[in-house]
Structure formats: structure tokens, C-alpha cells
C-alpha atoms as a PDB file:
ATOM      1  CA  UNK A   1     111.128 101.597 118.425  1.00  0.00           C
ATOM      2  CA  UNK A   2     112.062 105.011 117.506  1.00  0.00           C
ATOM      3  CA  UNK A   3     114.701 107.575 118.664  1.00  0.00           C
ATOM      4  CA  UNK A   4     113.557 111.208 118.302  1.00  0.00           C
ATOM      5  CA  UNK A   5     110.914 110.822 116.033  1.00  0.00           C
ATOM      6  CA  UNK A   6     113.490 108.907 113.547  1.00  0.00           C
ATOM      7  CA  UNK A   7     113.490 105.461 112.178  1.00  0.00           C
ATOM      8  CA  UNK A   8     116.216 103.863 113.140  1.00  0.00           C
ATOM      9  CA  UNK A   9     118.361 100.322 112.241  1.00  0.00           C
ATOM     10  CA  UNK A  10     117.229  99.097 115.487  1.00  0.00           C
ATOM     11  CA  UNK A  11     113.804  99.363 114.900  1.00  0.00           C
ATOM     12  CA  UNK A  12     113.939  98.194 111.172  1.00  0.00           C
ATOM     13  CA  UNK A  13     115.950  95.172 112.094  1.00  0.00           C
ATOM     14  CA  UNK A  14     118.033  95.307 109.415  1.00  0.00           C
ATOM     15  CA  UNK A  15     120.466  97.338 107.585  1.00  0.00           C
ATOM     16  CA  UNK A  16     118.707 101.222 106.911  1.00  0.00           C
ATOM     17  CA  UNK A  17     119.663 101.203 102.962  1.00  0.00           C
ATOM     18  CA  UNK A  18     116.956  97.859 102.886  1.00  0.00           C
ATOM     19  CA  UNK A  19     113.903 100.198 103.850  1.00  0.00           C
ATOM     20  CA  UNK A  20     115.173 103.862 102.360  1.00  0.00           C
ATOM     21  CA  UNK A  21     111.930 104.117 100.355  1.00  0.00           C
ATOM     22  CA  UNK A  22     110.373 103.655 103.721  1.00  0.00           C
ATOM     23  CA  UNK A  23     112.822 106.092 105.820  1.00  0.00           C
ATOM     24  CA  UNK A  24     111.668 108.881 102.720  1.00  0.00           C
ATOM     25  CA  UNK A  25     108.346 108.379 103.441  1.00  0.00           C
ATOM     26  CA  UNK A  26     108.897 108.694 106.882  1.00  0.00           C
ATOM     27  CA  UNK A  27     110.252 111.927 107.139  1.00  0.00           C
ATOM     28  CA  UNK A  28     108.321 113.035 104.375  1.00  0.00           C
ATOM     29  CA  UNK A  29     104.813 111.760 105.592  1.00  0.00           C
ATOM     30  CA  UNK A  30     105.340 111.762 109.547  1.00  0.00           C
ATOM     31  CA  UNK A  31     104.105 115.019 110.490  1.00  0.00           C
ATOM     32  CA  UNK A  32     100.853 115.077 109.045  1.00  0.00           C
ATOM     33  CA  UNK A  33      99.911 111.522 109.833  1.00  0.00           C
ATOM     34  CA  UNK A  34     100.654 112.255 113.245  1.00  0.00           C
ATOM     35  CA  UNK A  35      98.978 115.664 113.489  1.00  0.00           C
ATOM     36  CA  UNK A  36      95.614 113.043 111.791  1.00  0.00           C
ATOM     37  CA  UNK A  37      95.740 110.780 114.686  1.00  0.00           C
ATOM     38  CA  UNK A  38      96.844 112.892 117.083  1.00  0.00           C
ATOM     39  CA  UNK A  39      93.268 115.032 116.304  1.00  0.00           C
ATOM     40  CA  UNK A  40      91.238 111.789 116.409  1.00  0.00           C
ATOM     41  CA  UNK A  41      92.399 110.728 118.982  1.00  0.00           C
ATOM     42  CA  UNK A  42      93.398 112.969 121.469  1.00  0.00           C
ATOM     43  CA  UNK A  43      96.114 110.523 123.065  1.00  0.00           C
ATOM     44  CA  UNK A  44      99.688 112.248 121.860  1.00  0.00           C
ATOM     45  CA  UNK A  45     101.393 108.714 123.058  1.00  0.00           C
ATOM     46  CA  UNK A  46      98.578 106.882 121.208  1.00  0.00           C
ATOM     47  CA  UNK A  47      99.045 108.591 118.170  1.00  0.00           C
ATOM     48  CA  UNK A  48     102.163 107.541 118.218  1.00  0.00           C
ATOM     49  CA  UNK A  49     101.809 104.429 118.961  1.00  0.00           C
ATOM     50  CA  UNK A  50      98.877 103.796 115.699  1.00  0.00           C
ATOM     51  CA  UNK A  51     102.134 105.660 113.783  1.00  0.00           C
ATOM     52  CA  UNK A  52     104.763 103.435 114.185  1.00  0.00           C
ATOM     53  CA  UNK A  53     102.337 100.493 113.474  1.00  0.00           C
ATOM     54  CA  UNK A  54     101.782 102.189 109.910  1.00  0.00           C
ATOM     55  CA  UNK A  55     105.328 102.367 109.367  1.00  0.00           C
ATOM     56  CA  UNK A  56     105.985  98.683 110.658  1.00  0.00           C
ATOM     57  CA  UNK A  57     103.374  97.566 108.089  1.00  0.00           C
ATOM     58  CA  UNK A  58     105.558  99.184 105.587  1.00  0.00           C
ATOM     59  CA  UNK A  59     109.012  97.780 106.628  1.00  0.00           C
ATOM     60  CA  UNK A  60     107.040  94.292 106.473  1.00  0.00           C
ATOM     61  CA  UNK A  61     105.781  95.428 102.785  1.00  0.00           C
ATOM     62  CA  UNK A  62     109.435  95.987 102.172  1.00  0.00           C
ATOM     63  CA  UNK A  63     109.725  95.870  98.164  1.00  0.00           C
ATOM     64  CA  UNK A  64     106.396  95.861  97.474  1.00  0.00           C
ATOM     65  CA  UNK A  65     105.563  99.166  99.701  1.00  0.00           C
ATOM     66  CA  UNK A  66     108.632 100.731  97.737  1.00  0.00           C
ATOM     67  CA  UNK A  67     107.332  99.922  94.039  1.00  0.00           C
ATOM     68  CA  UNK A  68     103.644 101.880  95.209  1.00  0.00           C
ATOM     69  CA  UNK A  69     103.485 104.511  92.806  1.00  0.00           C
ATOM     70  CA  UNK A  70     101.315 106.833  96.205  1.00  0.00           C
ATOM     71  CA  UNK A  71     102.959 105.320  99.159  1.00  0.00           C
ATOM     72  CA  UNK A  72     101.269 108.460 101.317  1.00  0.00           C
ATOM     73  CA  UNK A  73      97.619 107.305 100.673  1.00  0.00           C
ATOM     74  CA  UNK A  74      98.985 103.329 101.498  1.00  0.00           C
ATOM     75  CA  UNK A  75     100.030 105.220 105.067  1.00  0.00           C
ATOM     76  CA  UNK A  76      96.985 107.037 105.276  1.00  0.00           C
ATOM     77  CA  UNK A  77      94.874 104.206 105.030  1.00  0.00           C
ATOM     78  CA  UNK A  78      96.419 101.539 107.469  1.00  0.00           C
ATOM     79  CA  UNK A  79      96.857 104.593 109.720  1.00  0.00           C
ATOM     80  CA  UNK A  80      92.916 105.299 109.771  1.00  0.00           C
ATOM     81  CA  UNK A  81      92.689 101.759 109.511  1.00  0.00           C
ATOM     82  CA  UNK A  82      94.389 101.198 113.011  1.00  0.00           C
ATOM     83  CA  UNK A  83      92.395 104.219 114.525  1.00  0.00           C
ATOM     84  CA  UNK A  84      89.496 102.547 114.127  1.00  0.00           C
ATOM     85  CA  UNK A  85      91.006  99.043 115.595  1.00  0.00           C
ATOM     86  CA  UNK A  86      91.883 100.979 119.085  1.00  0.00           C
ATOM     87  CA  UNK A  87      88.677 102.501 118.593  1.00  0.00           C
ATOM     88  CA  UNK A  88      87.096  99.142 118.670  1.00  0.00           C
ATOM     89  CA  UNK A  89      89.380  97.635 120.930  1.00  0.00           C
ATOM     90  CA  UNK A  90      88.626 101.222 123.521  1.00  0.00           C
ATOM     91  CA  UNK A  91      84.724 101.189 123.035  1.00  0.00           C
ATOM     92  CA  UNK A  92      83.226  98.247 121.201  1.00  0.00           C
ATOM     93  CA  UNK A  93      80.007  98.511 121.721  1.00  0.00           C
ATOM     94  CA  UNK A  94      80.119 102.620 120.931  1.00  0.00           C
ATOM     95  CA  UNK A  95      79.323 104.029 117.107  1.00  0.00           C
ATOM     96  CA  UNK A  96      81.762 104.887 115.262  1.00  0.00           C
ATOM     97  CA  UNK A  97      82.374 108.596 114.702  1.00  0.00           C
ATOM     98  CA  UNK A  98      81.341 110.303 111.538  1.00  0.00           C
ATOM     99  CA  UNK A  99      84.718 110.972 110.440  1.00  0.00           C
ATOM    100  CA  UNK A 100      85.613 107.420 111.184  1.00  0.00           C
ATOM    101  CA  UNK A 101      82.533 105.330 109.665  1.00  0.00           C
ATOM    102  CA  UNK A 102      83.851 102.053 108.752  1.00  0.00           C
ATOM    103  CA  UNK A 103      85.207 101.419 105.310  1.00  0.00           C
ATOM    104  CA  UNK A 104      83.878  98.645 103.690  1.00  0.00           C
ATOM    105  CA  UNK A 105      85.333  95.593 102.548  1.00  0.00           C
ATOM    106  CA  UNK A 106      86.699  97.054  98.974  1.00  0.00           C
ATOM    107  CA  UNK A 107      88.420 100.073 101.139  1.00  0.00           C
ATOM    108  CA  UNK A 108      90.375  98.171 103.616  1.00  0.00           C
ATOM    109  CA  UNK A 109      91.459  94.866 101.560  1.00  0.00           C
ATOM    110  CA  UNK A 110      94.010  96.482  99.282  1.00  0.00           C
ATOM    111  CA  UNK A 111      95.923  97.572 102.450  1.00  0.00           C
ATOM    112  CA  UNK A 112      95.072  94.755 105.021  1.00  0.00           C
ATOM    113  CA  UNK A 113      95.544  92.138 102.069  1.00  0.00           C
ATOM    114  CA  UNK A 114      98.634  93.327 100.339  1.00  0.00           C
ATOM    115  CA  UNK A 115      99.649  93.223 104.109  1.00  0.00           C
ATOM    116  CA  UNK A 116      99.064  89.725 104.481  1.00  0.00           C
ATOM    117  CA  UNK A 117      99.030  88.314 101.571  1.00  0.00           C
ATOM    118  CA  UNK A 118     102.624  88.994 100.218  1.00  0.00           C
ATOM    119  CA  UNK A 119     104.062  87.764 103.582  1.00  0.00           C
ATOM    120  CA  UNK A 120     102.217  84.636 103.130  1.00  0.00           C
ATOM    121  CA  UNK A 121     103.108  84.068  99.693  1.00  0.00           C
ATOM    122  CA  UNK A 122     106.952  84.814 100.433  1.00  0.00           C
ATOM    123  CA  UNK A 123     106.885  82.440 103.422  1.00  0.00           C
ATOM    124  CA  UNK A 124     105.598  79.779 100.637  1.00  0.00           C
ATOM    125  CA  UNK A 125     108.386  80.098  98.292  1.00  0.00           C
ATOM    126  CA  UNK A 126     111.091  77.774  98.060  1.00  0.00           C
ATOM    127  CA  UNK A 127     113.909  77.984 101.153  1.00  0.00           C
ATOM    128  CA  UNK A 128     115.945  79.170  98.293  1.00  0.00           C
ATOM    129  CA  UNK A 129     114.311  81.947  96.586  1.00  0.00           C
ATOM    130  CA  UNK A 130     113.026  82.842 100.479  1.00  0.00           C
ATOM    131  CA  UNK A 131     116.349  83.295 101.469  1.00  0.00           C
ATOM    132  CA  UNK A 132     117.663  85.498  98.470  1.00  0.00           C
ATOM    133  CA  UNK A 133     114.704  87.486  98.655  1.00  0.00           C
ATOM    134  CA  UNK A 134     114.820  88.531 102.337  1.00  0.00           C
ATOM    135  CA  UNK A 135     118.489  88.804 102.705  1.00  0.00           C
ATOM    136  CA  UNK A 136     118.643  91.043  99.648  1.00  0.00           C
ATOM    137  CA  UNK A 137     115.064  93.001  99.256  1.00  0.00           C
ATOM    138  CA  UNK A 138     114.400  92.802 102.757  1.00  0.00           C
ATOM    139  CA  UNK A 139     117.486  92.998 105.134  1.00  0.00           C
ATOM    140  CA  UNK A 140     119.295  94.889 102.653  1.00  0.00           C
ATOM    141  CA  UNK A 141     122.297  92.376 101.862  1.00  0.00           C
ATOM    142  CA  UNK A 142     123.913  93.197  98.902  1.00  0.00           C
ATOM    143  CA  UNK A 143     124.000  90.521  95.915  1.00  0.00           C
ATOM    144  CA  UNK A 144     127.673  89.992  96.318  1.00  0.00           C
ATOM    145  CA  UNK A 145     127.596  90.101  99.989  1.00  0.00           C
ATOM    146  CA  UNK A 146     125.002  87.080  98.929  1.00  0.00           C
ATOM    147  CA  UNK A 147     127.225  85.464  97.280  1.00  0.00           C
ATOM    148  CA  UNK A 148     129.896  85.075  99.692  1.00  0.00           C
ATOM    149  CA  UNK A 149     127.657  83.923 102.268  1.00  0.00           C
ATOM    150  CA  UNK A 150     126.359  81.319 100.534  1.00  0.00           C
ATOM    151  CA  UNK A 151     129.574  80.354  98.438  1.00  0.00           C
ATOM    152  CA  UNK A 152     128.342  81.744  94.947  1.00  0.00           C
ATOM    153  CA  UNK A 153     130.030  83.162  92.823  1.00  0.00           C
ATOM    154  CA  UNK A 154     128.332  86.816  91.445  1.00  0.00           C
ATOM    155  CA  UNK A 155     126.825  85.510  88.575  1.00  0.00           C
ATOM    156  CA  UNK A 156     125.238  82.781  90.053  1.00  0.00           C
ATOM    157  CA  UNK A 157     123.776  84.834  93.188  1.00  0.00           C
ATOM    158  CA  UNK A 158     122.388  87.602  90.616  1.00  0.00           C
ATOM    159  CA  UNK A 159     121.283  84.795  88.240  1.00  0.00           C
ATOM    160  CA  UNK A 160     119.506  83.121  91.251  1.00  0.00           C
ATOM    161  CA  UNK A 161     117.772  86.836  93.045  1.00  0.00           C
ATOM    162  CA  UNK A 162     116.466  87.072  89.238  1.00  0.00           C
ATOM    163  CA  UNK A 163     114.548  83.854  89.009  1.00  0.00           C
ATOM    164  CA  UNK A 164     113.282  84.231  92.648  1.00  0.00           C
ATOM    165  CA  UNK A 165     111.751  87.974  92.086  1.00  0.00           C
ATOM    166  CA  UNK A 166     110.241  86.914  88.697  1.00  0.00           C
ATOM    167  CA  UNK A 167     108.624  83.308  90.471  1.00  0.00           C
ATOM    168  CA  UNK A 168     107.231  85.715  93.315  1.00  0.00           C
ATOM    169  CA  UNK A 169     106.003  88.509  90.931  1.00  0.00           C
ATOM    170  CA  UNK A 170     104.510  86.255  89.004  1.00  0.00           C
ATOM    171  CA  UNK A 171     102.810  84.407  92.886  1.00  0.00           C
ATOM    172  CA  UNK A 172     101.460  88.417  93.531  1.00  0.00           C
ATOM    173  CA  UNK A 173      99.973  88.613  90.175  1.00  0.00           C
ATOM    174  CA  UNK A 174      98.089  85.169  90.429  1.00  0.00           C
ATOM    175  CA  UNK A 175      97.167  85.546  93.912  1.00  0.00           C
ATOM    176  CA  UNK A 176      97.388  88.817  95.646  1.00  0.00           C
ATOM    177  CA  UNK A 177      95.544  91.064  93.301  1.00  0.00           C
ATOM    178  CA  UNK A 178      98.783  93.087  92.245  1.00  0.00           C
ATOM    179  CA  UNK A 179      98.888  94.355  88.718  1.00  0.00           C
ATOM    180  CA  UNK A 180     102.415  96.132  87.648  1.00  0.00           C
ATOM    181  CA  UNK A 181     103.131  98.559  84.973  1.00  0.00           C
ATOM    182  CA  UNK A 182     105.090  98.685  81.963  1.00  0.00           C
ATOM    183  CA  UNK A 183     108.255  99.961  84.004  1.00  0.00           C
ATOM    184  CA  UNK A 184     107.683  97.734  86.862  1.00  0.00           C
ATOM    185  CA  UNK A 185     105.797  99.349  89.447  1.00  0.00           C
ATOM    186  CA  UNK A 186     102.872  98.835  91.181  1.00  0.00           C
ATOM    187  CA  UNK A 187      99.776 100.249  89.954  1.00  0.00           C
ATOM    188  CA  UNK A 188      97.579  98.889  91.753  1.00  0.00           C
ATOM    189  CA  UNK A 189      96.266  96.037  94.126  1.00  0.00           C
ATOM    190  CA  UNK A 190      92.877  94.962  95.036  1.00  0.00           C
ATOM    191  CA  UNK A 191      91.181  91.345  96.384  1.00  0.00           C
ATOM    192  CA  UNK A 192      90.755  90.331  93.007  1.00  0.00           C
ATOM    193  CA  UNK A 193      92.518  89.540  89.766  1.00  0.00           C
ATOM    194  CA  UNK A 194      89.159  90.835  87.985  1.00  0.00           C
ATOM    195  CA  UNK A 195      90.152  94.267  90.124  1.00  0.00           C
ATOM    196  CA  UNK A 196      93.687  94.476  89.264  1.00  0.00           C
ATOM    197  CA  UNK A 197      92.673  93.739  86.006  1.00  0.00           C
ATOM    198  CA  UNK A 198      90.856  96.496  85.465  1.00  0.00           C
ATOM    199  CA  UNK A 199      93.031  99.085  87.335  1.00  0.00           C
ATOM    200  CA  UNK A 200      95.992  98.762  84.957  1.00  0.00           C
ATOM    201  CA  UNK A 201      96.565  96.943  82.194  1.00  0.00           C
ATOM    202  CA  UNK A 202      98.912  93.968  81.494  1.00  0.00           C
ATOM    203  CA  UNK A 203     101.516  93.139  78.708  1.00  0.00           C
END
């Protein structure tokens, strides 16, 4: 999945420039995530393995990841939060470690649910605004590139990425507990609208 350490296109599946916010906080975050789960868990070639899995939930966060205004605590999080899944899986019937008690419900969600939830709600959008969406936010397909695919002409293919990023900000807000700022990032999400609410906010 990775070659040397490196993200590559063959383990993104898709083209690099989709997922650069993700290939930043790779090399920027790697090390020390490792270096944490390599220390909890004594396994090198686990530690890796509970790594990658971070970084995969990213690359399936695609946009969304990108916009977090502190993508390192997002890693940080669904990395301890997939130590303490092998931990389960490895001993289930054992205590958890100190160092590893299990967050509660309010700790976990914004990761696990922002996970799920914005793949669910993308998967519900029209074929149309699905396709735009993942061929331009997710596989890294530029608008015009779009366009000719699909027999648009510019306009129309910017016109129509628009409308589809607007409908599914506007599915996040109402259902995934996402609250954006002023300049369009996200400043927080939570397993409420009552949370994001009161995190940041709105216009």
C-alpha cells in the first residue's frame, strides 16, 4: 500500500494532486504517529499496519479531511482509535491499559462519524452530483477534464460541481454534525447539530 514509507498513486487510487492535503500530512505527521503506535504496541509491522489505516480514513475523508483546520489531532485520534480495535480484537477479554482507557462516546464520534457519515451521505446524492463530486474532489479530475468526459462544455461542468458541493455542504450541515466557518473550513464536527452549533458559529 506504500513504497518506502511514501504514499503513493497506487495506493490512493487516484491521481496524487486529489489527496495533496493528505500526502502533506503524511510526511509531515508520519513519524511521530508511528513512533505512538510503534511504543504501544510493540509490533513495528503492526504499527504500520494501524498507520496506513489512519491515512486510508483520510483519503476516504478526501475534501472534508482537507478543509480540517488540525488535521494532526483527526490522525491522532483514529490512530489511537485503531490501537485500541487490535487491542480488542488481540485480547478481548483483557483491560485496557491506562494509557489506552476507552474514550467515550463524545471522543470517538467526531472521527468514527465524520468517517461514516459523509460517505453515506455522498453515496445518497444524486448519480449526478455523485459523479462530479468524486471525479473532481475525490479522484482528482480536473473540471475541464469533466467536461469533456461527459460532453459539457466548461461552464456548464463548473456550473454543475457548484450546485453539487453547495447540496452536499448543506447534507453535512443537516446531518453529520459539521459546522464551517466564515472562509469555508471546517471548524468543527460532532454527533449533533446542538454540538456543532455550539463549536462555531453560523452565518
Amino acid at each position: 500500500m506504500t513504497s518506502g514509507g511514501k504514499l503513493t498513486s497506487k495506493s490512493l487510487n487516484a491521481a496524487p494532486a486529489a489527496f495533496a492535503c493528505v500526502s502533506r500530512a503524511w510526511r509531515a505527521h508520519r513519524s511521530e504517529l508511528l513512533q505512538f503506535l510503534t511504543h504501544r504496541t510493540h509490533q513495528p509491522m503492526l504499527a504500520e499496519d494501524l498507520l496506513q489505516e489512519a491515512f486510508l480514513k483520510a483519503m476516504r475523508a478526501g475534501a472534508v479531511f482537507c478543509a480540517l483546520e488540525n488535521p494532526r489531532a483527526w490522525l491522532f485520534q483514529v490512530a489511537r482509535n485503531a490501537l485500541i480495535d487490535a487491542y480488542r480484537r488481540e485480547k478481548p477479554h483483557d483491560e485496557l491499559p491506562d494509557d489506552l482507557a476507552m474514550p467515550s462516546a463524545e471522543d470517538r464520534a467526531p472521527v468514527d462519524q465524520l468517517d461514516g457519515c459523509l460517505l453515506y451521505r455522498l453515496s445518497e446524492r444524486p448519480p449526478a452530483d455523485r459523479a462530479i463530486i468524486q471525479a473532481c474532489d475525490i479522484q482528482g479530475q480536473t473540471v475541464r477534464e469533466f467536461s469533456q468526459t461527459q460532453g459539457l462544455s466548461l461552464a456548464a461542468a463548473k456550473s454543475r460541481l457548484l450546485r453539487a458541493r453547495s447540496r452536499l455542504r448543506a447534507d453535512l450541515i443537516a446531518h453529520c454534525g459539521i459546522c464551517f466557518s466564515e472562509d469555508g473550513t471546517v471548524c468543527c464536527h460532532g454527533v449533533s447539530n446542538s454540538i456543532a452549533s455550539s463549536c462555531c458559529p453560523r452565518a
